[in-house]
PDB file of N, CA and C in Angstrom:
ATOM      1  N   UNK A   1       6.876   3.177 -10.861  1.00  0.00           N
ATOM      2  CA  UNK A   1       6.331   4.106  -9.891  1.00  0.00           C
ATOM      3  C   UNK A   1       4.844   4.312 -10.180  1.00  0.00           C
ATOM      4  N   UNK A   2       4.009   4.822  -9.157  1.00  0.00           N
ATOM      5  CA  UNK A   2       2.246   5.241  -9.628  1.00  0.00           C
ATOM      6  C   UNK A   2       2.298   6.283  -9.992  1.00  0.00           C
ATOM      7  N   UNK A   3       1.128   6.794 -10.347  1.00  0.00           N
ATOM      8  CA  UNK A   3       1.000   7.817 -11.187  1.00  0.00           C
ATOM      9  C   UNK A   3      -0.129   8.158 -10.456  1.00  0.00           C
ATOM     10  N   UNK A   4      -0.333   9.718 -10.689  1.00  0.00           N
ATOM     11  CA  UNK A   4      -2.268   9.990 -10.034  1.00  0.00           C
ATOM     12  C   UNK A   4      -3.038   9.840 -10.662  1.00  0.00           C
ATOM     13  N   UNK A   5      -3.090   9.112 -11.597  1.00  0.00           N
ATOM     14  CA  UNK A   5      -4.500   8.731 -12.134  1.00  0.00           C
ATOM     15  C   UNK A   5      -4.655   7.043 -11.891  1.00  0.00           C
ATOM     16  N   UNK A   6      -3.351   5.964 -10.826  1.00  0.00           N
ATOM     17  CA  UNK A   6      -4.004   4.877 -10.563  1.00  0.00           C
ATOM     18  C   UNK A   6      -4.756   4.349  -9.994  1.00  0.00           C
ATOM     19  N   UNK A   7      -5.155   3.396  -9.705  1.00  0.00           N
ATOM     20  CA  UNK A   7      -6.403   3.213  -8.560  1.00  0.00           C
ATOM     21  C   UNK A   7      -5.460   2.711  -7.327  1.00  0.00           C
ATOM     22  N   UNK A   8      -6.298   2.506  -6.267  1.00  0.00           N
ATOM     23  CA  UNK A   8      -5.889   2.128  -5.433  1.00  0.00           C
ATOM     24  C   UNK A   8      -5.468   0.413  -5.061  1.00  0.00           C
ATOM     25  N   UNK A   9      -6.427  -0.362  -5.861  1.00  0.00           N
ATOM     26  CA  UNK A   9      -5.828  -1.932  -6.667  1.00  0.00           C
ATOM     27  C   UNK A   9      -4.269  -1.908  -6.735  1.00  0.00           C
ATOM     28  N   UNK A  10      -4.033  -1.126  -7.614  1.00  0.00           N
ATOM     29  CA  UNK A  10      -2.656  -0.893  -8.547  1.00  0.00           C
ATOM     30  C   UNK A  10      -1.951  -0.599  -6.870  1.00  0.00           C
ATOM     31  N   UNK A  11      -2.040   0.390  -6.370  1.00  0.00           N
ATOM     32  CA  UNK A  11      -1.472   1.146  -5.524  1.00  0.00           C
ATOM     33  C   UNK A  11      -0.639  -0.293  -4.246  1.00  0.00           C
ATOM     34  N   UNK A  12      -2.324  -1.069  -3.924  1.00  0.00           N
ATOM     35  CA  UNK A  12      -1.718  -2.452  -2.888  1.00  0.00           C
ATOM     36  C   UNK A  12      -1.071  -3.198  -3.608  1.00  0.00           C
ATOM     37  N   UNK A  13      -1.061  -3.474  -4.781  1.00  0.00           N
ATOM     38  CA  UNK A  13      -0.065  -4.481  -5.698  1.00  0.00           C
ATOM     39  C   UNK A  13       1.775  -3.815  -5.531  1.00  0.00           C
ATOM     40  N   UNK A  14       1.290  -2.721  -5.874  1.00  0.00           N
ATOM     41  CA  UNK A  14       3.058  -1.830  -6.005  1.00  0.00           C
ATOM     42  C   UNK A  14       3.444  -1.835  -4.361  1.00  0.00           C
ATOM     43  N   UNK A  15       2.701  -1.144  -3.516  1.00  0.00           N
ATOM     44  CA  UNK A  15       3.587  -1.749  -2.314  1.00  0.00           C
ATOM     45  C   UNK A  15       3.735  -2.782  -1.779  1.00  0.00           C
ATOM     46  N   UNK A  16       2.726  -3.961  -2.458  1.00  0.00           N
ATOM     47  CA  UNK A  16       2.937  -5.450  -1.908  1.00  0.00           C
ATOM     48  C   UNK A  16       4.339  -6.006  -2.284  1.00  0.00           C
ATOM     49  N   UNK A  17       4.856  -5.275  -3.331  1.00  0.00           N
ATOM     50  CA  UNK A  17       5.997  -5.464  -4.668  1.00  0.00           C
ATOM     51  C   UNK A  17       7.182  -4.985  -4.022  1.00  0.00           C
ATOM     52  N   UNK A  18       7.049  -3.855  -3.698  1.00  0.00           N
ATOM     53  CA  UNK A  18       7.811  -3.156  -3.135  1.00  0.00           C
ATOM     54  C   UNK A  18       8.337  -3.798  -1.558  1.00  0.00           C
ATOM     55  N   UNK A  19       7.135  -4.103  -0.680  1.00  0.00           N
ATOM     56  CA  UNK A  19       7.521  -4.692   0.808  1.00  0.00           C
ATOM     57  C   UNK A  19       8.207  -6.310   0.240  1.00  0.00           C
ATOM     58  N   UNK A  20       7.663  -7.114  -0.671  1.00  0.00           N
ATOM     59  CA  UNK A  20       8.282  -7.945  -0.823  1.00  0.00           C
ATOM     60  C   UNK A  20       9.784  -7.874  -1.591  1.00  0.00           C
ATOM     61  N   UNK A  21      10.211  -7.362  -1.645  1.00  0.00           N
ATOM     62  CA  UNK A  21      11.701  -7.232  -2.349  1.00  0.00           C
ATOM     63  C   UNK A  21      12.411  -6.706  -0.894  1.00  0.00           C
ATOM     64  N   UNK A  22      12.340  -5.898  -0.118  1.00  0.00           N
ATOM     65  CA  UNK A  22      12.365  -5.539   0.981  1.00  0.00           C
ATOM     66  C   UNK A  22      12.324  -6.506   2.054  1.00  0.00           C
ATOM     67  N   UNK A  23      11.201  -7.278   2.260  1.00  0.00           N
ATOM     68  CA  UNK A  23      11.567  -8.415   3.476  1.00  0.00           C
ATOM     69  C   UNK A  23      11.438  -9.695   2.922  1.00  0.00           C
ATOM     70  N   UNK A  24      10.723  -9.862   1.842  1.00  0.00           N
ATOM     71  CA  UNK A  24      10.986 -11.224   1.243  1.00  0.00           C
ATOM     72  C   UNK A  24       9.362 -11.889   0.873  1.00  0.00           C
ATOM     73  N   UNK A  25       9.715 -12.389  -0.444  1.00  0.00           N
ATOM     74  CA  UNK A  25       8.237 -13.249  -0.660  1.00  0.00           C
ATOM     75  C   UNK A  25       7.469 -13.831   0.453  1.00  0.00           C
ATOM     76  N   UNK A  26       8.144 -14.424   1.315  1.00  0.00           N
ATOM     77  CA  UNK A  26       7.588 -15.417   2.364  1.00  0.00           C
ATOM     78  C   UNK A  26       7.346 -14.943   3.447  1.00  0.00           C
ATOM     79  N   UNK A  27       7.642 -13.599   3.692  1.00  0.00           N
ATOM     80  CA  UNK A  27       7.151 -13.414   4.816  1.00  0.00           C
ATOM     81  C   UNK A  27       5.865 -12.093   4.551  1.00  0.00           C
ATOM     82  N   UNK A  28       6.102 -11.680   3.198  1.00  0.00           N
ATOM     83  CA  UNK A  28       4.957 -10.547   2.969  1.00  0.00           C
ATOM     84  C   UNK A  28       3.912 -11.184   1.929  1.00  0.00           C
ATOM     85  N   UNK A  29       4.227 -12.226   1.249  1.00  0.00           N
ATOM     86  CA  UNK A  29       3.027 -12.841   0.336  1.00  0.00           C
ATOM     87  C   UNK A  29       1.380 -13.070   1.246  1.00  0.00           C
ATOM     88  N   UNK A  30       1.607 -13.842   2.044  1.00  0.00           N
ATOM     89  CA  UNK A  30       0.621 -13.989   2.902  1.00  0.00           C
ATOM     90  C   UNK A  30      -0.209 -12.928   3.406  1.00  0.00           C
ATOM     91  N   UNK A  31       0.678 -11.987   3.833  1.00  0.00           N
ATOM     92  CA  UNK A  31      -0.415 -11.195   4.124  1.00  0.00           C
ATOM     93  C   UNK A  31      -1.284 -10.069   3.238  1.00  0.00           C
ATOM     94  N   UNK A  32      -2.750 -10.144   3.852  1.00  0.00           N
ATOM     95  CA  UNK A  32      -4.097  -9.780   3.758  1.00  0.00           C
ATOM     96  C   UNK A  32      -5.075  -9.189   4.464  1.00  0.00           C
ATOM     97  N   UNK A  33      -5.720  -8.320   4.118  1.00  0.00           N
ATOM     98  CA  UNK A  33      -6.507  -7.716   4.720  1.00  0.00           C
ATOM     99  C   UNK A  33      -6.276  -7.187   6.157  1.00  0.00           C
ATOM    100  N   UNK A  34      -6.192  -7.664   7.450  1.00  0.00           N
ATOM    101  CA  UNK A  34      -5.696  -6.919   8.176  1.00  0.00           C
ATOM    102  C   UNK A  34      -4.645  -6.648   8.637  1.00  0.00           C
ATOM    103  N   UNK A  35      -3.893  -7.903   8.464  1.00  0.00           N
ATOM    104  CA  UNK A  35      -2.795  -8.207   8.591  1.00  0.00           C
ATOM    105  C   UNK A  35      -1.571  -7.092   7.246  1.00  0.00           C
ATOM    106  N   UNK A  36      -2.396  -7.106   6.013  1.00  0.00           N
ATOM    107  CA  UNK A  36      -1.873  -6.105   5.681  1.00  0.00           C
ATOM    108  C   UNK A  36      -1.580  -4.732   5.682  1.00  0.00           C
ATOM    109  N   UNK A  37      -2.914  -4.076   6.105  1.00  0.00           N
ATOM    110  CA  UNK A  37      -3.542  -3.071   6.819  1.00  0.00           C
ATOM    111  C   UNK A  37      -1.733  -2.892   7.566  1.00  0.00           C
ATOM    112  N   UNK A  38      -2.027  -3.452   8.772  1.00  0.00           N
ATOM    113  CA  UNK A  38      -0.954  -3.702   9.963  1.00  0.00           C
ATOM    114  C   UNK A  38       0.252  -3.629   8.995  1.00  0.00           C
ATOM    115  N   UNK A  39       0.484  -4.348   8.643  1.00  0.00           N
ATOM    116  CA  UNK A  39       1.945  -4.135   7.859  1.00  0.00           C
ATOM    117  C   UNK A  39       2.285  -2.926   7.414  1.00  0.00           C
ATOM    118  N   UNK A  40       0.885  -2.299   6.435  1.00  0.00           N
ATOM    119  CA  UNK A  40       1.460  -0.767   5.664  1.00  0.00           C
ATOM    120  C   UNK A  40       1.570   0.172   6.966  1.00  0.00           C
ATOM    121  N   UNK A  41       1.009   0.138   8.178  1.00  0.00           N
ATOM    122  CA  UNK A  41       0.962   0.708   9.023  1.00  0.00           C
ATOM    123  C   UNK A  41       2.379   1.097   9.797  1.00  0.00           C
ATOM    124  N   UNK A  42       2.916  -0.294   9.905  1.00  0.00           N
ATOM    125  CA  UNK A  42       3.454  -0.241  10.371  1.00  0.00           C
ATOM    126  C   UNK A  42       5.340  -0.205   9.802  1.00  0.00           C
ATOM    127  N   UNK A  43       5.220  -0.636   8.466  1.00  0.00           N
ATOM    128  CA  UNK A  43       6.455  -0.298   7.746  1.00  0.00           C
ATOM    129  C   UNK A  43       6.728   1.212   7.483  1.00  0.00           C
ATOM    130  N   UNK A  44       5.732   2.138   7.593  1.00  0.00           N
ATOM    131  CA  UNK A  44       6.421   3.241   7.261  1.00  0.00           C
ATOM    132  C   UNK A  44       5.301   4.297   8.196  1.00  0.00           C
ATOM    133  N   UNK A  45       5.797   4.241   9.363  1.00  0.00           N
ATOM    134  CA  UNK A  45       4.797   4.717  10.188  1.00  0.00           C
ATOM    135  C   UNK A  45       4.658   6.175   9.988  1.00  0.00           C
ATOM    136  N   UNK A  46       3.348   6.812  10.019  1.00  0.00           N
ATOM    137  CA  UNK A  46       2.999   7.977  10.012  1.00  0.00           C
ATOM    138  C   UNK A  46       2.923   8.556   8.321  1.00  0.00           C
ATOM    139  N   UNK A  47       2.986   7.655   7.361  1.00  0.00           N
ATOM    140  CA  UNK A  47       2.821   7.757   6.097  1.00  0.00           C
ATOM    141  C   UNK A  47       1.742   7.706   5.910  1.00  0.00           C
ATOM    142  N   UNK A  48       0.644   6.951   6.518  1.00  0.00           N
ATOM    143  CA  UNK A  48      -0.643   6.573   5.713  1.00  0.00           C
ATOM    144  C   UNK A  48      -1.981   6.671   7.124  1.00  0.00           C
ATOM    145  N   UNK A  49      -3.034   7.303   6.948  1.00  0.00           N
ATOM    146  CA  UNK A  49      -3.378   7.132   7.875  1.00  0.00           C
ATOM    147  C   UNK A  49      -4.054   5.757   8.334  1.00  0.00           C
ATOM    148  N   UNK A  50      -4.902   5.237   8.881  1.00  0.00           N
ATOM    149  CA  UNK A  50      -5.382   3.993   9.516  1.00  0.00           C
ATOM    150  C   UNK A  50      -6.532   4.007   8.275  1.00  0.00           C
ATOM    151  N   UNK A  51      -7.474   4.557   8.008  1.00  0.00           N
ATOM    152  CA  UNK A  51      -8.182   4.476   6.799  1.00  0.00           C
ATOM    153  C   UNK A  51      -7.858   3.890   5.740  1.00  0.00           C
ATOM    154  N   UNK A  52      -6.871   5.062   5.355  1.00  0.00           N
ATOM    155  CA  UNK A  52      -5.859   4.836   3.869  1.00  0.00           C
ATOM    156  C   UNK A  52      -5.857   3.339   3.885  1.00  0.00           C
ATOM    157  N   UNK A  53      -4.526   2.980   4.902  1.00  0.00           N
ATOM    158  CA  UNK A  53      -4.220   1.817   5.286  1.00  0.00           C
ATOM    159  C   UNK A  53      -5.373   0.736   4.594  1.00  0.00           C
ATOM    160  N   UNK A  54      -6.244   1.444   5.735  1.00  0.00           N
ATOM    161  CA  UNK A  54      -7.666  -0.251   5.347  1.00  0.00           C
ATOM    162  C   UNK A  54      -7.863  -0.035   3.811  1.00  0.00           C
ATOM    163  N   UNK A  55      -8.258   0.627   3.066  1.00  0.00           N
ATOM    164  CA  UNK A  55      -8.927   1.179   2.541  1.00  0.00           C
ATOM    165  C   UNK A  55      -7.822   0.350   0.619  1.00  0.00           C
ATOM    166  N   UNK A  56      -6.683   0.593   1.172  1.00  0.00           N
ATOM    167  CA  UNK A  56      -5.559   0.421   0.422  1.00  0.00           C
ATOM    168  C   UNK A  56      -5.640  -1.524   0.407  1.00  0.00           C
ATOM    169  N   UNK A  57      -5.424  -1.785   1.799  1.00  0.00           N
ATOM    170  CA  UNK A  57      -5.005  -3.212   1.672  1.00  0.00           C
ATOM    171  C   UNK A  57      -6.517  -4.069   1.917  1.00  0.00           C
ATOM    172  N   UNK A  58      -8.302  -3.589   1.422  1.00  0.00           N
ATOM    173  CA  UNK A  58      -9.063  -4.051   1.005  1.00  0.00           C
ATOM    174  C   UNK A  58      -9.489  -3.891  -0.447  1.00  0.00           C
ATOM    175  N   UNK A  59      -8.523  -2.802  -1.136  1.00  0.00           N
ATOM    176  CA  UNK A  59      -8.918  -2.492  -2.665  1.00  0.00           C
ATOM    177  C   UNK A  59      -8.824  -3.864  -3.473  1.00  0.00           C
ATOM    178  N   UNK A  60      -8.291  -4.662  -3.414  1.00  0.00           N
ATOM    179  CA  UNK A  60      -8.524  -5.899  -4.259  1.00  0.00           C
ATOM    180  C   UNK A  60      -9.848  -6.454  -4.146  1.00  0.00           C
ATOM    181  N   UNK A  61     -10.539  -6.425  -2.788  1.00  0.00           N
ATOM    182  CA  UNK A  61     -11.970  -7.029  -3.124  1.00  0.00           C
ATOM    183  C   UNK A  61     -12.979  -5.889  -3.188  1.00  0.00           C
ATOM    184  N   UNK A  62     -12.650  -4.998  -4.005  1.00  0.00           N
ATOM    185  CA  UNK A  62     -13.856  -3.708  -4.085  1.00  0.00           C
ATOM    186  C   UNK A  62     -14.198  -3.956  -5.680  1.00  0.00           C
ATOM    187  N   UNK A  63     -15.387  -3.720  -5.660  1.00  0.00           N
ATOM    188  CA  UNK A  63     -16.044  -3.972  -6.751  1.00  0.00           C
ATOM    189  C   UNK A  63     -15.827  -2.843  -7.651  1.00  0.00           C
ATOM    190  N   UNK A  64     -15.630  -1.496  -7.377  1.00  0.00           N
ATOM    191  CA  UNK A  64     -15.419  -0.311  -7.999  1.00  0.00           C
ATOM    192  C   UNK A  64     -13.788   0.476  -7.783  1.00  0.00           C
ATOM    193  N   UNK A  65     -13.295   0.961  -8.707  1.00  0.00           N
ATOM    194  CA  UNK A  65     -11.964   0.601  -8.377  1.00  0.00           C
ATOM    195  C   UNK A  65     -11.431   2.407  -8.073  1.00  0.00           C
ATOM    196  N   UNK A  66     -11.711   2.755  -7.294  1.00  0.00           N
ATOM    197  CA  UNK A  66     -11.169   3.861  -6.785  1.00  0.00           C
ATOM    198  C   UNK A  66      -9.811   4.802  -7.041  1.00  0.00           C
ATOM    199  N   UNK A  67     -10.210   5.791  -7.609  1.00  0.00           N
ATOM    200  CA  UNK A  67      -8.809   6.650  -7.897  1.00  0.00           C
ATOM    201  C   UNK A  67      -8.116   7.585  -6.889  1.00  0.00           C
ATOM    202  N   UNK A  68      -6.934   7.446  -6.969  1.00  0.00           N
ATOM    203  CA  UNK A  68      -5.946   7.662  -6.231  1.00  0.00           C
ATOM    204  C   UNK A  68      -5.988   9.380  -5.969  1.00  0.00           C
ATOM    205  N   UNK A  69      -6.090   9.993  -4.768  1.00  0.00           N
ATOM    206  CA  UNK A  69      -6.394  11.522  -4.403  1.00  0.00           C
ATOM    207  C   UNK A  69      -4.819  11.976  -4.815  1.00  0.00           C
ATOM    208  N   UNK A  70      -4.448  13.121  -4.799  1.00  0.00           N
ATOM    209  CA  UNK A  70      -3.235  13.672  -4.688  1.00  0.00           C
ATOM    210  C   UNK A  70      -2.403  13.493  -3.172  1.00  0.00           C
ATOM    211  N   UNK A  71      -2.873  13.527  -2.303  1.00  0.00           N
ATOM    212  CA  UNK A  71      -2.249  12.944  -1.247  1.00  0.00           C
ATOM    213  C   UNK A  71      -2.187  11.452  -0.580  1.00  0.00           C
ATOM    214  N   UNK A  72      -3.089  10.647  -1.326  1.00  0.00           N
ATOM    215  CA  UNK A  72      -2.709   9.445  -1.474  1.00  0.00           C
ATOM    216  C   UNK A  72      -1.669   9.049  -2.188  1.00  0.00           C
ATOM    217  N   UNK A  73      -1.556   9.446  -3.752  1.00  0.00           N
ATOM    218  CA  UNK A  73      -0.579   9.538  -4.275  1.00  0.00           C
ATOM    219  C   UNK A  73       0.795   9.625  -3.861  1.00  0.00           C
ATOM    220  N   UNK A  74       0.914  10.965  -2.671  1.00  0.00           N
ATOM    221  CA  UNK A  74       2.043  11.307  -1.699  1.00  0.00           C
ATOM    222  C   UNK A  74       2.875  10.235  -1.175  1.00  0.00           C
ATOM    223  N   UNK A  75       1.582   9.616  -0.495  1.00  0.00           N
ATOM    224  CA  UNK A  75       1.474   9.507   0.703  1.00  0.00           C
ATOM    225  C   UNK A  75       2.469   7.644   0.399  1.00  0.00           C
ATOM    226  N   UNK A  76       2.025   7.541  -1.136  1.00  0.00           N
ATOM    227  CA  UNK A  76       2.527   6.344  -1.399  1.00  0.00           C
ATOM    228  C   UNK A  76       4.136   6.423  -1.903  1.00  0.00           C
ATOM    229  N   UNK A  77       4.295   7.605  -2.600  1.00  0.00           N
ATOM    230  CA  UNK A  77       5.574   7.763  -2.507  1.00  0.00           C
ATOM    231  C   UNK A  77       6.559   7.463  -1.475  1.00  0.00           C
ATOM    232  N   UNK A  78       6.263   8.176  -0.603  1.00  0.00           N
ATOM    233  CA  UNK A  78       6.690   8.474   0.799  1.00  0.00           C
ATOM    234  C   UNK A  78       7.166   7.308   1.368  1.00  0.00           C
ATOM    235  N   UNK A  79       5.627   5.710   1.035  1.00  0.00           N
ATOM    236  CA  UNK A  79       6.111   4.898   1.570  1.00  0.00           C
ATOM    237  C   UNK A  79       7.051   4.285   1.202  1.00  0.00           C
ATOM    238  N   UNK A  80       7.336   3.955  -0.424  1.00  0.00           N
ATOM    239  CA  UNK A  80       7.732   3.252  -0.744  1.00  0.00           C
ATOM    240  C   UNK A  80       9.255   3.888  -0.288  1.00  0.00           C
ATOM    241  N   UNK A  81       9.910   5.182  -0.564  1.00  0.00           N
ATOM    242  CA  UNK A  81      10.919   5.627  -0.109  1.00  0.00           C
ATOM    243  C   UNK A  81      11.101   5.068   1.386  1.00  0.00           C
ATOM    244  N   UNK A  82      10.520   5.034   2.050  1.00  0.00           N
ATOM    245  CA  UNK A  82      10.973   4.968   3.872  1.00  0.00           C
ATOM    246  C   UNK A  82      11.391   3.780   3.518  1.00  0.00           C
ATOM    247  N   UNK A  83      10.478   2.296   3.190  1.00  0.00           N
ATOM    248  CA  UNK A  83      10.479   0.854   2.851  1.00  0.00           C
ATOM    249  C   UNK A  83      11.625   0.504   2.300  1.00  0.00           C
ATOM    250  N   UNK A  84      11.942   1.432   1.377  1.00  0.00           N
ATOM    251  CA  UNK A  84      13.668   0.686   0.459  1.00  0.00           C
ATOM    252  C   UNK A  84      14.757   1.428   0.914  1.00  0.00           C
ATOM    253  N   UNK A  85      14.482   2.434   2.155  1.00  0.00           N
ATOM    254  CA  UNK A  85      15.873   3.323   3.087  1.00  0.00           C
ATOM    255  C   UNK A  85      16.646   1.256   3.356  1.00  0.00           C
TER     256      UNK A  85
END
């Protein structure tokens, strides 16, 4: 599970982890950047806002690695719960 002190890196790895056990290597490996965006969006709708979203599934190419707010934190819980209903 994350913790609030991870970054947001950590954060797209654990739900990339999470959606892939859920629909499958092959159909969630591939996606990136907007396409991932779209995915977190849309797997657990109303969890994350459209920001988050971007913000989450561009943290791998950010040069500075951003820590996780308390309602980001939430907000990731939340998803991963809806994702493995």
């Amino acid at each position: 599970m994350i913790q609030q002190n991870q970054s947001y890196k950590l954060l797209s790895q654990l739900l990339k982890r999470v959606a892939m056990v859920k629909y499958g290597r092959k159909e969630i490996a591939p996606l990136v950047e907007d396409k991932w965006q779209n995915f977190i969006l849309a797997a657990a709708p109303n969890t994350f806002t459209k920001q988050q979203a971007h913000d989450i599934a561009y943290a791998i190419y950010e040069a500075k690695n951003k820590t996780l707010s308390p309602a980001l934190y939430t907000a990731g819980q939340k998803w991963i719960k809806a994702v493995l209903k």
